[in-house]
C-alpha atoms as a PDB file:
ATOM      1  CA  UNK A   1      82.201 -26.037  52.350  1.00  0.00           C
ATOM      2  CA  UNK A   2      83.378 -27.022  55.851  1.00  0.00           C
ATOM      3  CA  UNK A   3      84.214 -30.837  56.252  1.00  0.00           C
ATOM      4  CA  UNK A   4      81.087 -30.614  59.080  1.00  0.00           C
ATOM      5  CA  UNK A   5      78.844 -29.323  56.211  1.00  0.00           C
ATOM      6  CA  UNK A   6      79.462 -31.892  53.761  1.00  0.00           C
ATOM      7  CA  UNK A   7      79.441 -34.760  56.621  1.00  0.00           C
ATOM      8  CA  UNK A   8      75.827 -33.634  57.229  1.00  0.00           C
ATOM      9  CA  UNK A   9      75.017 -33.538  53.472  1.00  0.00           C
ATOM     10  CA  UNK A  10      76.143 -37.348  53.521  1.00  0.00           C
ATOM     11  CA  UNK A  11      74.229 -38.589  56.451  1.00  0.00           C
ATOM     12  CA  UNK A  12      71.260 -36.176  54.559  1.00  0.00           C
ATOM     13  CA  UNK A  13      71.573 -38.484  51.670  1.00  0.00           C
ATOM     14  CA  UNK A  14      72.110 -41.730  53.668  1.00  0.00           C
ATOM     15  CA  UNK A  15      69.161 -41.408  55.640  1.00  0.00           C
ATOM     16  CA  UNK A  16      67.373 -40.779  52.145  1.00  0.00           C
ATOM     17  CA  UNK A  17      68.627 -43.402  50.480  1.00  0.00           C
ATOM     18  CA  UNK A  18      67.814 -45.793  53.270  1.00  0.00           C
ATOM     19  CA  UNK A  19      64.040 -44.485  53.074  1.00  0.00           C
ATOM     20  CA  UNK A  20      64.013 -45.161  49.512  1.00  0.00           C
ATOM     21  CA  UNK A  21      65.312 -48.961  49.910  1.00  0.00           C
ATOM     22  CA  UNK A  22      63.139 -49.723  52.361  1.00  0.00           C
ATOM     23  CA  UNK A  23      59.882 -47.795  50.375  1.00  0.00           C
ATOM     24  CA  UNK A  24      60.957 -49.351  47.197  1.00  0.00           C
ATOM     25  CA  UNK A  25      60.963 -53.064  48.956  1.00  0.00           C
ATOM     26  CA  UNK A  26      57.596 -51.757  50.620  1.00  0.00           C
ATOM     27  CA  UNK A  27      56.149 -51.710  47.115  1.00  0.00           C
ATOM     28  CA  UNK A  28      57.596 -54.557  45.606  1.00  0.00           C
ATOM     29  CA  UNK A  29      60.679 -53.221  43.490  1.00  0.00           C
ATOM     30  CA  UNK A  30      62.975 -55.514  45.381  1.00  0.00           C
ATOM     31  CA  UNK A  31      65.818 -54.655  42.301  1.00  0.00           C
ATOM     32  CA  UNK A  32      65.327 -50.653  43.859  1.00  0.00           C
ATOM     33  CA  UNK A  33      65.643 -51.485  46.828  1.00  0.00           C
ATOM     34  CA  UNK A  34      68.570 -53.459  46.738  1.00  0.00           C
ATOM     35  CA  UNK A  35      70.742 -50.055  44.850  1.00  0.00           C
ATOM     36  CA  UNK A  36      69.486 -47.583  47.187  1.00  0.00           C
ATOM     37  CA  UNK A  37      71.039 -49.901  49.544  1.00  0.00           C
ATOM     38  CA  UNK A  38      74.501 -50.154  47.924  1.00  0.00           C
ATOM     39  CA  UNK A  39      74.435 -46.429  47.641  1.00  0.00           C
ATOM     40  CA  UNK A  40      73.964 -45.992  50.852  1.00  0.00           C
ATOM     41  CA  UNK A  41      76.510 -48.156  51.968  1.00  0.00           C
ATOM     42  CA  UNK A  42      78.730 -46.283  49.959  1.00  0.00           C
ATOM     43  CA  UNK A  43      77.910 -42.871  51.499  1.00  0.00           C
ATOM     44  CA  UNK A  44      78.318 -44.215  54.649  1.00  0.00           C
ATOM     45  CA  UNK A  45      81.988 -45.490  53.119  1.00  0.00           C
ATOM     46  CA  UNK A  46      82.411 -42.314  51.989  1.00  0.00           C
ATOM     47  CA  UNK A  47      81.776 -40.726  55.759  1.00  0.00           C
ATOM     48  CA  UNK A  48      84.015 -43.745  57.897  1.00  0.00           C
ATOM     49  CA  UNK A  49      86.565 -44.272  55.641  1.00  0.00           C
ATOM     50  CA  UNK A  50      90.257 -44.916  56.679  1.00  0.00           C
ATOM     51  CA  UNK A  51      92.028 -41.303  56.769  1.00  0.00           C
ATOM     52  CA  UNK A  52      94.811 -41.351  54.412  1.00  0.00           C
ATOM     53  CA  UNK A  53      98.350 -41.241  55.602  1.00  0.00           C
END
């Protein structure tokens, strides 16, 4: 897999897991909301971290 692959899987999954936070605090589940947040902040982490070295 091609580093431009799995950057496009992670924004994929960001974008998802922002659509679930903001459906899960559409509905109430504040609690959901609030993780699909943190994991999307860490995907996004995981796309703009520092390089190494």
């Amino acid at each position: 897999m091609t580093s431009d692959t799995k950057e496009k899987r992670l924004w994929l999954l960001a974008k998802r897991a922002g659509d679930l936070s903001v459906a899960a605090y559409h509905g109430g589940n504040r609690d959901k909301a609030i993780w699909f947040n943190e994991k999307r902040k860490r995907i996004l982490w995981l796309i703009y971290r520092p390089s190494k070295g």
